[in-house]
N, C-alpha and C. Protein backbone atom coordinates (compact mmCIF):
# COMPACT_ATOMS: atom_id res chain seq x y z
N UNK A 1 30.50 -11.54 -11.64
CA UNK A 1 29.66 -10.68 -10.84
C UNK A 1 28.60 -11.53 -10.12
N UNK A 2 28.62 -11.66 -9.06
CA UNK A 2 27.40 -12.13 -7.79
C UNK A 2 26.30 -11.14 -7.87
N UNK A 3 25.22 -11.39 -8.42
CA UNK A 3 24.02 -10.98 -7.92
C UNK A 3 23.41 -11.53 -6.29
N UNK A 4 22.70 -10.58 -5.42
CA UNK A 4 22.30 -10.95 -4.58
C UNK A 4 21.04 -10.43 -4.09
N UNK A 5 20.08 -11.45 -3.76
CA UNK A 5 18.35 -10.67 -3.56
C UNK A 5 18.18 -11.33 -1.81
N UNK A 6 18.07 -10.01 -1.34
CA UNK A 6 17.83 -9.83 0.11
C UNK A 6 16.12 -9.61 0.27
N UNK A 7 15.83 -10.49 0.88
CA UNK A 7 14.77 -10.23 1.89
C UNK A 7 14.52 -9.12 2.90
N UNK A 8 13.27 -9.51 3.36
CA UNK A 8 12.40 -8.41 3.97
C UNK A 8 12.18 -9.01 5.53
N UNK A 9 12.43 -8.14 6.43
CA UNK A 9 11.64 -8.67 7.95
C UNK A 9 10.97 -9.96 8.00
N UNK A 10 9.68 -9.79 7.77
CA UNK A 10 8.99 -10.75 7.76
C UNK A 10 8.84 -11.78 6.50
N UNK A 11 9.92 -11.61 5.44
CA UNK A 11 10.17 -13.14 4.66
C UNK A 11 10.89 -13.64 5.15
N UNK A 12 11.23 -14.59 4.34
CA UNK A 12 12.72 -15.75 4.43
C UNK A 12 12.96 -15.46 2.52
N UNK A 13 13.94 -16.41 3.02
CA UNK A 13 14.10 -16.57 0.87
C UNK A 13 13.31 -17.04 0.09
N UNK A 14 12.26 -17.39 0.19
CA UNK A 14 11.30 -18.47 -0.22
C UNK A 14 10.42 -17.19 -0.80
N UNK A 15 10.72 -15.49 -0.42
CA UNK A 15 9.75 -14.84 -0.98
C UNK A 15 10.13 -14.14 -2.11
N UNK A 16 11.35 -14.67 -2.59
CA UNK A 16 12.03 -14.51 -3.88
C UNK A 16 11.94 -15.47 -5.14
N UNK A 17 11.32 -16.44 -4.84
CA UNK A 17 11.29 -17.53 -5.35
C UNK A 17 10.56 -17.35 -7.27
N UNK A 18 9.74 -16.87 -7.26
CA UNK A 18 9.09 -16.01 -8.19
C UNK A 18 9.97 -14.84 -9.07
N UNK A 19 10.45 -14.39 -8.29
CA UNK A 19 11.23 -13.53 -8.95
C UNK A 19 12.89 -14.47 -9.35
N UNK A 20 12.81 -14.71 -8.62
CA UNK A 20 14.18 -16.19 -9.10
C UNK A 20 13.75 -16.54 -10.39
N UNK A 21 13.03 -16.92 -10.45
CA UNK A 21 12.62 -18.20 -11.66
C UNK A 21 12.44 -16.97 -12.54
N UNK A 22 12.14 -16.46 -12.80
CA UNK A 22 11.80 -15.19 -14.01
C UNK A 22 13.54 -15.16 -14.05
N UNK A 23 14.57 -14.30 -13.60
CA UNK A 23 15.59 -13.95 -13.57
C UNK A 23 16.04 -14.96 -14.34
N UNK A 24 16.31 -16.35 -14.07
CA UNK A 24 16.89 -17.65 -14.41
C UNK A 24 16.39 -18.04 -15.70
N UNK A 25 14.96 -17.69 -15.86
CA UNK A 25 14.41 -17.93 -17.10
C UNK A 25 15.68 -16.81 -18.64
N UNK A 26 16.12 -15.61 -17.91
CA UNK A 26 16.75 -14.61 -18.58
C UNK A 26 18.09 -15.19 -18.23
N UNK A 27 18.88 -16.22 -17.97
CA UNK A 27 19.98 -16.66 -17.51
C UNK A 27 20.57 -15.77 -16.70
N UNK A 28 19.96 -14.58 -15.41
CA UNK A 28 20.84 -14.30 -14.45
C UNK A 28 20.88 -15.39 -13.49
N UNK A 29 21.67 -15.10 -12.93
CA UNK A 29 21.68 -16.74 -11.57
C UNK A 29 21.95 -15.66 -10.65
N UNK A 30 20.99 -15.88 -9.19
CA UNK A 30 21.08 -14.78 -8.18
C UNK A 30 21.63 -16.01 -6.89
N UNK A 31 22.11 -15.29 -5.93
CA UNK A 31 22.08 -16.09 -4.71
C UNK A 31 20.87 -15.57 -3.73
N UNK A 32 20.37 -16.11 -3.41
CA UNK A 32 19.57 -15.39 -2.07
C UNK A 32 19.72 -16.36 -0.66
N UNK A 33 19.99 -15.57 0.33
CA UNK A 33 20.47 -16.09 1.40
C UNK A 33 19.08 -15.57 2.24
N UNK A 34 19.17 -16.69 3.57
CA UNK A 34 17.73 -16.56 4.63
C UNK A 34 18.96 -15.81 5.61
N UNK A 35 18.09 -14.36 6.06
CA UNK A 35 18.89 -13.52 6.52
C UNK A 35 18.49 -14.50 8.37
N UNK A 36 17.96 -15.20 8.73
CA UNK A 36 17.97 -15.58 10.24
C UNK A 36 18.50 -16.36 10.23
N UNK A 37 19.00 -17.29 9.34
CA UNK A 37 19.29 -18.69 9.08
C UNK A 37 21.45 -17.92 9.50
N UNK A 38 21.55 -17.32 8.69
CA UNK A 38 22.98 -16.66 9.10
C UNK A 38 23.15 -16.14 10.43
N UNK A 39 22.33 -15.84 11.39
CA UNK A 39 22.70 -15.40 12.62
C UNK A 39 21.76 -16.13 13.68
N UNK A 40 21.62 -17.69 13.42
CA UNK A 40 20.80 -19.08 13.94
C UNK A 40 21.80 -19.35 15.08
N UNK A 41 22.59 -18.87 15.19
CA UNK A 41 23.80 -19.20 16.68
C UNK A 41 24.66 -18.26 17.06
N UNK A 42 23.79 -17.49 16.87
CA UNK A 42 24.43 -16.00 17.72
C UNK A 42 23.26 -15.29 18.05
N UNK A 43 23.98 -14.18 18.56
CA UNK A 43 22.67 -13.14 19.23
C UNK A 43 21.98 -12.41 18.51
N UNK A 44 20.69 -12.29 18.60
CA UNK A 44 19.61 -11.62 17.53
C UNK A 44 19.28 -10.57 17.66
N UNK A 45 20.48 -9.89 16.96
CA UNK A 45 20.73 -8.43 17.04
C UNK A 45 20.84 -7.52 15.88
N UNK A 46 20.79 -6.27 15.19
CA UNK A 46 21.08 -6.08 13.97
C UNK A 46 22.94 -6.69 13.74
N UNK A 47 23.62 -5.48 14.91
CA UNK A 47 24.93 -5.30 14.77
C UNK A 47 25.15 -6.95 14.36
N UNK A 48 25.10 -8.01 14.95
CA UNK A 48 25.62 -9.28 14.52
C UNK A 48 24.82 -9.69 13.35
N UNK A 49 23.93 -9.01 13.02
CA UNK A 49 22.95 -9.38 11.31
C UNK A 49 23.97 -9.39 10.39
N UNK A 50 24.29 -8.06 10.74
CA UNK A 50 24.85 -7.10 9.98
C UNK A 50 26.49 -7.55 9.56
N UNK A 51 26.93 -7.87 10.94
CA UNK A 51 28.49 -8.75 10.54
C UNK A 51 28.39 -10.07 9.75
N UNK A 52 27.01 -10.50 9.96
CA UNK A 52 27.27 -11.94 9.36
C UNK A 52 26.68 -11.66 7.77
N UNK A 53 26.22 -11.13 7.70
CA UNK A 53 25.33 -10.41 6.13
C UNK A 53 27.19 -9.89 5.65
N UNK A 54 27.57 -9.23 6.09
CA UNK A 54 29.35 -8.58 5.42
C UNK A 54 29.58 -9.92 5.14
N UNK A 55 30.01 -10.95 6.03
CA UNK A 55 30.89 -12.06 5.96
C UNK A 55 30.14 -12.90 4.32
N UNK A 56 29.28 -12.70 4.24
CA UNK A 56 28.53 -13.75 3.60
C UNK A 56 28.69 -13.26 2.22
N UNK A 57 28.78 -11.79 2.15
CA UNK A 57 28.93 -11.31 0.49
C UNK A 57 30.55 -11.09 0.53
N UNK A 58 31.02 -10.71 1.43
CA UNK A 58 32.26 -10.81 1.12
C UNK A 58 33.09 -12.41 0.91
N UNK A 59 32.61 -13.14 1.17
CA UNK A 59 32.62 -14.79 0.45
C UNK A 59 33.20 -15.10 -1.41
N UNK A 60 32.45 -13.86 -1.60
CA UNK A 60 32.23 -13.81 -3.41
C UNK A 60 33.33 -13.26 -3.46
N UNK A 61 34.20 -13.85 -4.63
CA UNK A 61 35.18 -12.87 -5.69
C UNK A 61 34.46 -11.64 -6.35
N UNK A 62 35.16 -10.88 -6.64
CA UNK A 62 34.65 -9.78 -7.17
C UNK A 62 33.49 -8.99 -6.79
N UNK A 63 33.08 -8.18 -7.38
CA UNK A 63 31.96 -7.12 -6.88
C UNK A 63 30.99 -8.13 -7.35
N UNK A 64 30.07 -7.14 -6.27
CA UNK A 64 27.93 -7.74 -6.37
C UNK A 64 27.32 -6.97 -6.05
N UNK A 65 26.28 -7.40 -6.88
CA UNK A 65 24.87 -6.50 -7.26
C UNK A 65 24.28 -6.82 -6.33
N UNK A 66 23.37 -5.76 -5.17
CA UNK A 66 22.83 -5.85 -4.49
C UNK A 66 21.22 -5.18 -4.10
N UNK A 67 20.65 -6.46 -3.98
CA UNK A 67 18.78 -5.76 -4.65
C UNK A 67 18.54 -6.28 -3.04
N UNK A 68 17.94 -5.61 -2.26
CA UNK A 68 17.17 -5.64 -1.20
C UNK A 68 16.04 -4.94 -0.78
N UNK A 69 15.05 -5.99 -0.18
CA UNK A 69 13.82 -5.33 0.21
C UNK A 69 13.72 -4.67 1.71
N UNK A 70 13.31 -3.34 2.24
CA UNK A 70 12.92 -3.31 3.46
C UNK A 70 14.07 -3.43 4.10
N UNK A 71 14.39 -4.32 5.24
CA UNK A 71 15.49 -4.48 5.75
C UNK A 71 16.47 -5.20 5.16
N UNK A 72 16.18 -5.86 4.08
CA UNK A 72 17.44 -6.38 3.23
C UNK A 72 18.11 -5.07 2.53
N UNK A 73 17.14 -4.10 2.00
CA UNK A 73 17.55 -2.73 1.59
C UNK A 73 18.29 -2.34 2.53
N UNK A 74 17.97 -2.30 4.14
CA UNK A 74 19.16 -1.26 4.78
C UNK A 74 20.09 -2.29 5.05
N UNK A 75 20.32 -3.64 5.04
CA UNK A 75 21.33 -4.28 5.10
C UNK A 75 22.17 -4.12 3.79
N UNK A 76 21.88 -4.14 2.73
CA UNK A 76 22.15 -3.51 1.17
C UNK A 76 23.01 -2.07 1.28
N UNK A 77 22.43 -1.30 1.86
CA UNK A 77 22.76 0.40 1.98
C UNK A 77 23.89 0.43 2.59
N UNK A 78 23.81 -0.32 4.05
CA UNK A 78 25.38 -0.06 4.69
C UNK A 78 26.44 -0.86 4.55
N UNK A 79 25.75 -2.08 3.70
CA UNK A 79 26.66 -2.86 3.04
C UNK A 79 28.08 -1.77 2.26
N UNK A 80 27.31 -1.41 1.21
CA UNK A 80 27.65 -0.29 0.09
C UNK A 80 28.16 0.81 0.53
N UNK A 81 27.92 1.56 1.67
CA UNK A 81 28.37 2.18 2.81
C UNK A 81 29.93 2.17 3.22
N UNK A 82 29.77 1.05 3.92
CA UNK A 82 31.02 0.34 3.72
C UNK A 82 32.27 -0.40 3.33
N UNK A 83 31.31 -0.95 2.29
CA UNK A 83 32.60 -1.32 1.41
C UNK A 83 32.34 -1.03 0.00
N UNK A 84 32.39 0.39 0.08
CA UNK A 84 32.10 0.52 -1.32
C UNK A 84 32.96 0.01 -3.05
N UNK A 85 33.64 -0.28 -2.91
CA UNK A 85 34.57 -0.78 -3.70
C UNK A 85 33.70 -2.37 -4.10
N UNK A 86 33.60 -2.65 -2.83
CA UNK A 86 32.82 -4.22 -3.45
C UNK A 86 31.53 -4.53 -3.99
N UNK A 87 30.97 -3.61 -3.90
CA UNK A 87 29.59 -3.24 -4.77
C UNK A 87 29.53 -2.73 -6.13
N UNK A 88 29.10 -3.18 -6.80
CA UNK A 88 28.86 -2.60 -8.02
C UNK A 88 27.21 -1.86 -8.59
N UNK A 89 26.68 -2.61 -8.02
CA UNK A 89 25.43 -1.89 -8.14
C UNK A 89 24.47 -1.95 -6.57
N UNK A 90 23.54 -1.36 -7.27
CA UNK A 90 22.26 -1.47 -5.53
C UNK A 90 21.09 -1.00 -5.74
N UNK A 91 20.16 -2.37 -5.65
CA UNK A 91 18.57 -1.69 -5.75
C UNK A 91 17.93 -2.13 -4.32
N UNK A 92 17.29 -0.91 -4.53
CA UNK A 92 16.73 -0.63 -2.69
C UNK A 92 15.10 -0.71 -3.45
N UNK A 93 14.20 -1.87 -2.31
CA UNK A 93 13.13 -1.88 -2.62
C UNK A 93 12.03 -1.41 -1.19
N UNK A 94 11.37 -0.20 -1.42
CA UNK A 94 10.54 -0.64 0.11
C UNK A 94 11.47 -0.36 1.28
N UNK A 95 12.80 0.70 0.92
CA UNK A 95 13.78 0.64 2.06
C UNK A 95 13.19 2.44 2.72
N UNK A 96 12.97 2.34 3.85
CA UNK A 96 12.86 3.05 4.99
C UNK A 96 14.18 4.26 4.42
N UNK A 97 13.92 5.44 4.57
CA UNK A 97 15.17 6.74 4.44
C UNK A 97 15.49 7.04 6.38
N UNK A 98 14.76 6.18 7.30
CA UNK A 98 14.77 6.52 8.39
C UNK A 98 13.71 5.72 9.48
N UNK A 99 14.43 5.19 10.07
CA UNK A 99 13.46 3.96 10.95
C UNK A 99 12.14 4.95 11.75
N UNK A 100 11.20 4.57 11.89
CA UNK A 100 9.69 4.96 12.08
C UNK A 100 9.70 4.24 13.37
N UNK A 101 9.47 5.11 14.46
CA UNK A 101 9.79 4.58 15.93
C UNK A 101 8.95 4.23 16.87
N UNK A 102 7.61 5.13 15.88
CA UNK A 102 6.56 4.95 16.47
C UNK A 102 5.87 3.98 16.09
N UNK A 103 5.86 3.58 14.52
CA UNK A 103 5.56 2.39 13.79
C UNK A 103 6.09 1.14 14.13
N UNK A 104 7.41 1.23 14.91
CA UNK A 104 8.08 -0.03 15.61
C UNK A 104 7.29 -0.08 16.44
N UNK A 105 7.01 0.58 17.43
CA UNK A 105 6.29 0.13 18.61
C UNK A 105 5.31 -0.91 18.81
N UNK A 106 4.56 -0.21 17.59
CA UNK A 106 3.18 -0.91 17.67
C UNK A 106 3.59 -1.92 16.42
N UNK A 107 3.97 -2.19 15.70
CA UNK A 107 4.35 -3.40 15.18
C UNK A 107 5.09 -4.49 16.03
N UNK A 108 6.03 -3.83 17.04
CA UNK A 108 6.20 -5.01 17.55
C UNK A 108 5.37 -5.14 18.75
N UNK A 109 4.24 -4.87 19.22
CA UNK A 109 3.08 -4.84 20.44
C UNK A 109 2.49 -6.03 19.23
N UNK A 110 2.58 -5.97 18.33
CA UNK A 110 1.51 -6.66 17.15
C UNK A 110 2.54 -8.02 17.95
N UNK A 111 3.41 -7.92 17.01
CA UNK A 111 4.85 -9.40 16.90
C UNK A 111 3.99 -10.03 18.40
N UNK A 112 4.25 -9.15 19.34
CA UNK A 112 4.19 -10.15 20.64
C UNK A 112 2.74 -10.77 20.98
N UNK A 113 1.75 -10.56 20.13
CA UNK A 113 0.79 -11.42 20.19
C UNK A 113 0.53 -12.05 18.99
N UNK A 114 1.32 -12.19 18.11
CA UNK A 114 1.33 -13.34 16.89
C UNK A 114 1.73 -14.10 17.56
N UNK A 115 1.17 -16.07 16.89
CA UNK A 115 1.47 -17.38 17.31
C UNK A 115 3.00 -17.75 16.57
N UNK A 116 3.63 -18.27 17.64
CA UNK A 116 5.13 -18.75 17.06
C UNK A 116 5.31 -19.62 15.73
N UNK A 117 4.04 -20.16 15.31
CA UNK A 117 4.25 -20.69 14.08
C UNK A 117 4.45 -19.62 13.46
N UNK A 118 3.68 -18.68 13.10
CA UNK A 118 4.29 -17.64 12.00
C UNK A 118 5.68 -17.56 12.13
N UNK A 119 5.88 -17.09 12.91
CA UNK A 119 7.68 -17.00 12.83
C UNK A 119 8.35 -18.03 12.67
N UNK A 120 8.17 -19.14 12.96
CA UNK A 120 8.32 -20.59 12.32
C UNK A 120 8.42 -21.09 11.12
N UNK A 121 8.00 -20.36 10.47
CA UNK A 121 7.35 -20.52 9.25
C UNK A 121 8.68 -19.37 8.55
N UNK A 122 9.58 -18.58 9.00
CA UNK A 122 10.39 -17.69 8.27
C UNK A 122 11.56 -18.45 8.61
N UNK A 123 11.02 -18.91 9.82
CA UNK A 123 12.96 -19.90 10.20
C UNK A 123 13.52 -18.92 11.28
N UNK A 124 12.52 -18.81 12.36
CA UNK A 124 13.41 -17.81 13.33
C UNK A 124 12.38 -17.74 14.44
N UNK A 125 12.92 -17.80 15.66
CA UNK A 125 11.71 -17.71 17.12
C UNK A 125 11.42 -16.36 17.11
N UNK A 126 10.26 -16.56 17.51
CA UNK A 126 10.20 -15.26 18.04
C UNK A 126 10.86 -14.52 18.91
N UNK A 127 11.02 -14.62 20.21
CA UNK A 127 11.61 -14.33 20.57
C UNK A 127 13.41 -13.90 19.82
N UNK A 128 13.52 -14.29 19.33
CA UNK A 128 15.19 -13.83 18.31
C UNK A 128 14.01 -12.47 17.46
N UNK A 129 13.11 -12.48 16.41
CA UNK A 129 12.38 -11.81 15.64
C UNK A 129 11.83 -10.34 16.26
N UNK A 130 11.73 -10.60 17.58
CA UNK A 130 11.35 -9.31 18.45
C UNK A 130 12.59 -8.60 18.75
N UNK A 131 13.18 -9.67 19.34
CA UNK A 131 14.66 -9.04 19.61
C UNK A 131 15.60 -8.50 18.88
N UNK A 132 15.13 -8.73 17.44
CA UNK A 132 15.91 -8.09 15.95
C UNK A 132 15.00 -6.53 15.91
N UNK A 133 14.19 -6.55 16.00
CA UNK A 133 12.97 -5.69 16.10
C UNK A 133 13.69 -4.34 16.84
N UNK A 134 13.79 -4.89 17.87
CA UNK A 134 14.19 -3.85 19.05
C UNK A 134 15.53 -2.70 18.66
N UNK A 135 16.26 -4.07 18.36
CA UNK A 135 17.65 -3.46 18.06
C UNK A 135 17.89 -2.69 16.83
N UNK A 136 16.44 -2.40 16.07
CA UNK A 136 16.70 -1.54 14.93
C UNK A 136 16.17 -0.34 15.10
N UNK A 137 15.81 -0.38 16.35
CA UNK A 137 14.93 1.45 16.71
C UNK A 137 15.87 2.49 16.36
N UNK A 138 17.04 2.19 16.61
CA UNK A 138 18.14 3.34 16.79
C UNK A 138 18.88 3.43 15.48
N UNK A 139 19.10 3.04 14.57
CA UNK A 139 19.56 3.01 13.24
C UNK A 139 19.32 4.10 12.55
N UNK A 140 20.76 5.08 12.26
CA UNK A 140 20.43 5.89 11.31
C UNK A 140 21.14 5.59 9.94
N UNK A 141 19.65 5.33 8.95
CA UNK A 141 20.27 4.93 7.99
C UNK A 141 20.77 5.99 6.98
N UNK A 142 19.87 7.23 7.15
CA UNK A 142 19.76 8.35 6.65
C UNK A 142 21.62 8.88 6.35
N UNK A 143 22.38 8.61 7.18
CA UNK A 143 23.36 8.80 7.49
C UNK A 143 24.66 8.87 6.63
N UNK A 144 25.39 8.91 5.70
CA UNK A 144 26.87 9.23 5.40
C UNK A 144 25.68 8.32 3.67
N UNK A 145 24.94 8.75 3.37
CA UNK A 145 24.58 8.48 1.82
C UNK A 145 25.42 9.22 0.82
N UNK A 146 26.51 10.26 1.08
CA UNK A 146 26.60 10.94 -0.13
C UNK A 146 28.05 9.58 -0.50
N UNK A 147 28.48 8.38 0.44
CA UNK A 147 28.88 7.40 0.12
C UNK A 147 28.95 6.61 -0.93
N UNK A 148 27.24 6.60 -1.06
CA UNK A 148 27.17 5.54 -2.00
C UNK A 148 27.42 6.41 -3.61
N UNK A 149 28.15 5.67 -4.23
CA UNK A 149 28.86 6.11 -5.36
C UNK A 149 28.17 5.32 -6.77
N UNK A 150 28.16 3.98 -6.44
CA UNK A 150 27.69 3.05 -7.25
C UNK A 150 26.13 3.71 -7.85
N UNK A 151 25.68 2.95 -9.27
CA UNK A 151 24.82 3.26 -9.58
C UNK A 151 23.41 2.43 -8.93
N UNK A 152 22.30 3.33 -8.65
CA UNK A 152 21.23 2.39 -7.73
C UNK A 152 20.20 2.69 -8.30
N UNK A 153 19.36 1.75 -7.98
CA UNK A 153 18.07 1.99 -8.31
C UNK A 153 17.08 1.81 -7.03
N UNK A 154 16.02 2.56 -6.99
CA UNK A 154 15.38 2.74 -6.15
C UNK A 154 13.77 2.21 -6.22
N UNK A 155 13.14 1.81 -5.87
CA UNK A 155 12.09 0.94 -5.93
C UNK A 155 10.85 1.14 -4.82
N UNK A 156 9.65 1.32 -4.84
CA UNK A 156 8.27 1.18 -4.16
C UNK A 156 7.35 0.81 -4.88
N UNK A 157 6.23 0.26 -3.97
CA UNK A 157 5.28 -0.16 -4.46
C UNK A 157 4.27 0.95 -4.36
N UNK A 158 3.41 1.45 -5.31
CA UNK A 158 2.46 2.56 -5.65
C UNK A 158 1.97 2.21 -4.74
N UNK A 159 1.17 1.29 -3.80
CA UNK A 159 0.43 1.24 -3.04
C UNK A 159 1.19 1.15 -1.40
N UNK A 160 2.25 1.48 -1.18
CA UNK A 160 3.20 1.19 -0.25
C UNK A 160 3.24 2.86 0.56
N UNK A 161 2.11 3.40 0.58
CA UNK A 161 2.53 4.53 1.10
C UNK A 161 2.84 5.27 2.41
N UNK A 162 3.64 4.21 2.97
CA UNK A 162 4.23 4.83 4.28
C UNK A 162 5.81 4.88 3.69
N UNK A 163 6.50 4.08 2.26
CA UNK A 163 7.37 4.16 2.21
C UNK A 163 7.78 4.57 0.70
N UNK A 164 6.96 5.52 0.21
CA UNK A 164 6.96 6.04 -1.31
C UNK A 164 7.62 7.25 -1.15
N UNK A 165 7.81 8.16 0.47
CA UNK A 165 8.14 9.49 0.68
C UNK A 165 9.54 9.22 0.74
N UNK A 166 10.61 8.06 1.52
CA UNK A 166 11.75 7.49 1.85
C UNK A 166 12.34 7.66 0.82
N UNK A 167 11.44 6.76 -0.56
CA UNK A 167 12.20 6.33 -1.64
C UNK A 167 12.20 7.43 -2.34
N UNK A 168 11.78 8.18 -1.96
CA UNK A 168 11.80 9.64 -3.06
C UNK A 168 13.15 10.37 -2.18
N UNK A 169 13.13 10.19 -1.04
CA UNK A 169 14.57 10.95 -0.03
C UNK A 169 16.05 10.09 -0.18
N UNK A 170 15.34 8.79 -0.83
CA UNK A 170 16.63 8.26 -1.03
C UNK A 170 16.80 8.48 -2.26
N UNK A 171 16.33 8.65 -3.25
CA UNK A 171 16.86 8.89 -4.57
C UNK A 171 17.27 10.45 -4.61
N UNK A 172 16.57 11.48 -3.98
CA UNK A 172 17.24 12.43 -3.63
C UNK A 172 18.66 12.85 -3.31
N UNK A 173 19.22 11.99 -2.34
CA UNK A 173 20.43 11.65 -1.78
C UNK A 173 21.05 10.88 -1.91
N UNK A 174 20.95 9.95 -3.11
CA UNK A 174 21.84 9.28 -3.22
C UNK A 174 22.60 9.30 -4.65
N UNK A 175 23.42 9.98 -4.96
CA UNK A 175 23.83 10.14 -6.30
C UNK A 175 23.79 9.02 -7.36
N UNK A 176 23.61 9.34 -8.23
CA UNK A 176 23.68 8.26 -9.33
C UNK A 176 22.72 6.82 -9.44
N UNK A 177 21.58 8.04 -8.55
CA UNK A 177 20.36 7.03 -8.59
C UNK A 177 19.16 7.31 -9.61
N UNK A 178 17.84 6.47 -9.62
CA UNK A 178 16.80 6.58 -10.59
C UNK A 178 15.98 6.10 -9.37
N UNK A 179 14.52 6.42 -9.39
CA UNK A 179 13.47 5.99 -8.75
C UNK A 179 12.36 5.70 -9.77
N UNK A 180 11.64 4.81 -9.40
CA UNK A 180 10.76 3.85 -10.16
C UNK A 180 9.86 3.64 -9.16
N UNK A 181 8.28 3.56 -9.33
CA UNK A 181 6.99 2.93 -8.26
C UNK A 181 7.08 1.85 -9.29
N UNK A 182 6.51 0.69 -8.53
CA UNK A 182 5.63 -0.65 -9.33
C UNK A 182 4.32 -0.66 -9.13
N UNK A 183 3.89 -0.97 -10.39
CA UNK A 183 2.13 -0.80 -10.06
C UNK A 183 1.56 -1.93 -9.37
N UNK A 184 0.55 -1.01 -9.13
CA UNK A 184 -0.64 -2.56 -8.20
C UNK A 184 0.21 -3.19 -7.23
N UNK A 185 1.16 -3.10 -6.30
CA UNK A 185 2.02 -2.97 -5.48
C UNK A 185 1.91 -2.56 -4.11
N UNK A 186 1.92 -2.83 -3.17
CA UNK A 186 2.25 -2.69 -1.37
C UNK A 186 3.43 -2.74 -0.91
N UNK A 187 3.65 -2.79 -0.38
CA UNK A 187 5.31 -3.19 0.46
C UNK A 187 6.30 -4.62 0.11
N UNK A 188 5.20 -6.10 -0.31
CA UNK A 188 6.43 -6.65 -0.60
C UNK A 188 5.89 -7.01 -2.27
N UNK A 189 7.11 -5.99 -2.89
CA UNK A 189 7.02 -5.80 -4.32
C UNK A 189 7.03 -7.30 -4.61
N UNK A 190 8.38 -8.17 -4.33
CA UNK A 190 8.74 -9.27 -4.25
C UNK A 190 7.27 -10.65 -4.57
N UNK A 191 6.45 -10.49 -3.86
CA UNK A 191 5.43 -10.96 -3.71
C UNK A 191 4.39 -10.42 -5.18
N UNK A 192 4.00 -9.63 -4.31
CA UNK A 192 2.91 -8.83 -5.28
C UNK A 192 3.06 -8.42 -6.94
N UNK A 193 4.02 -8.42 -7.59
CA UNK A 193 4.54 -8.12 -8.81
C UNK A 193 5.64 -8.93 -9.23
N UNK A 194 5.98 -9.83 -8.86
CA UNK A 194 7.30 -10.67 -9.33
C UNK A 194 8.39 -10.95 -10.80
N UNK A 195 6.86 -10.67 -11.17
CA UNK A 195 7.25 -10.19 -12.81
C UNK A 195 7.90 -8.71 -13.44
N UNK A 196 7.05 -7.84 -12.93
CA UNK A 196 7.63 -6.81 -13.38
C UNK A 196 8.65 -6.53 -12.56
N UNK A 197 8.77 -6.80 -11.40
CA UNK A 197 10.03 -6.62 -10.84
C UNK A 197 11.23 -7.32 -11.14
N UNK A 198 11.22 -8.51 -11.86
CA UNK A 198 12.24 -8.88 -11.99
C UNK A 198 12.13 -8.77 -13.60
N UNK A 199 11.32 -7.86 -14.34
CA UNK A 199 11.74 -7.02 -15.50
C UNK A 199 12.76 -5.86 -15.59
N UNK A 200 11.96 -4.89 -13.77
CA UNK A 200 12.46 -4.09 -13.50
C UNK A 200 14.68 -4.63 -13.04
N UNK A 201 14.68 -5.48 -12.61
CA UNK A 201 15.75 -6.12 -11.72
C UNK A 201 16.74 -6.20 -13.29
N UNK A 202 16.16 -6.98 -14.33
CA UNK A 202 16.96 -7.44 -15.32
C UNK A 202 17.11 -6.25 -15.96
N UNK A 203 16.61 -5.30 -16.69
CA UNK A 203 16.76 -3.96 -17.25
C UNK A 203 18.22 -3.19 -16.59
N UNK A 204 18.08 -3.36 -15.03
CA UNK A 204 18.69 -2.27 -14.47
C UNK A 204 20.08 -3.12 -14.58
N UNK A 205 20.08 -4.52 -14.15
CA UNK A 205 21.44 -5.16 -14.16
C UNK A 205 22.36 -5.57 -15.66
N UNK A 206 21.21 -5.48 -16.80
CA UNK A 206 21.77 -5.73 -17.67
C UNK A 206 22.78 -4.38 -18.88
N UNK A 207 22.28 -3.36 -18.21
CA UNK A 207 22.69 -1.81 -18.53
C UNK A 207 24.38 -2.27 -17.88
């Protein structure tokens, strides 16, 4: 079984790193892949995210566990979506029940006056980072959930409250799920709690 820990928009893999080492300390071994680093010579788009994110877990023999934050969550979701057979599990952290269009806007009005080092700093131009931006306005993720079959777990941070209502609509709708807040927590659980999350991560994978 492949475990796999997906990133968030604005990480790279480097914001797993913490939660790695806890996991490893418990002998899981995870892969985590830099979701820009896979679509570094192609067009910076979801749809080609999204093909090269398939190609990359479908790499692995057998089924994988799939823990994603934010947009690693909806890359996670339609992963599972789609090939459901090759999934075995799925924890959604901080994942959106429905892209916020108005919240894009002005997040990416933000993006276009941040300095290119920041984005530098994740492994991706800006320009590609805006342009990923764009192409996720239209995404319904909300969409064909009574799919997911596998058992999931669902995840927010208590203090994350633009996306505590989602995770309550996705555990709603998604059968054979559980929802969990993390305390003292914002949006990247990953960061902010590393520990209990990858208490939370080992509990759920070791069931």
């Amino acid at each position: 079984m492949t475990n796999i820990l997906i990133h968030g928009l604005g990480q790279n893999e480097s914001s797993w790193d913490l939660v790695k080492g806890e996991l490893e300390k418990k002998n899981i071994k995870v892969e985590v892949p830099n979701l820009f680093t896979l679509i570094k010579d192609n067009s910076s788009d979801y749809t080609t995210l999204f093909h090269e994110f398939t190609d990359y877990c479908n790499q692995f023999d057998g089924k994988v566990n799939l823990c994603g934050l934010s947009l690693g969550g909806i890359l996670a979701l339609q992963y599972a979506k789609e090939f459901p057979n090759k999934v075995h599990s799925l924890i959604l952290i901080a994942t959106p029940y429905q892209i916020p269009k108005f919240l894009f806007k002005i997040q990416n009005l933000i993006f276009c006056f941040m300095p290119k080092r920041i984005f530098n700093k994740m492994g991706v131009l800006k320009s590609d980072f805006i342009s990923l931006v764009n192409s996720m306005s239209n995404l319904e993720i909300a969409k064909d959930l009574d799919k997911i079959k596998c058992k999931s777990l669902i995840l927010c941070g208590i203090k994350d409250k633009s996306n505590l209502e989602s995770s309550k609509l996705l555990n709603e709708h998604i059968s054979n799920s559980v929802f969990k807040t993390v305390s003292n927590s914002s949006h990247e659980v990953n960061v902010d709690q590393p520990i209990e999350l990858s208490d939370s991560i080992y509990q759920f994978w070791r069931k």
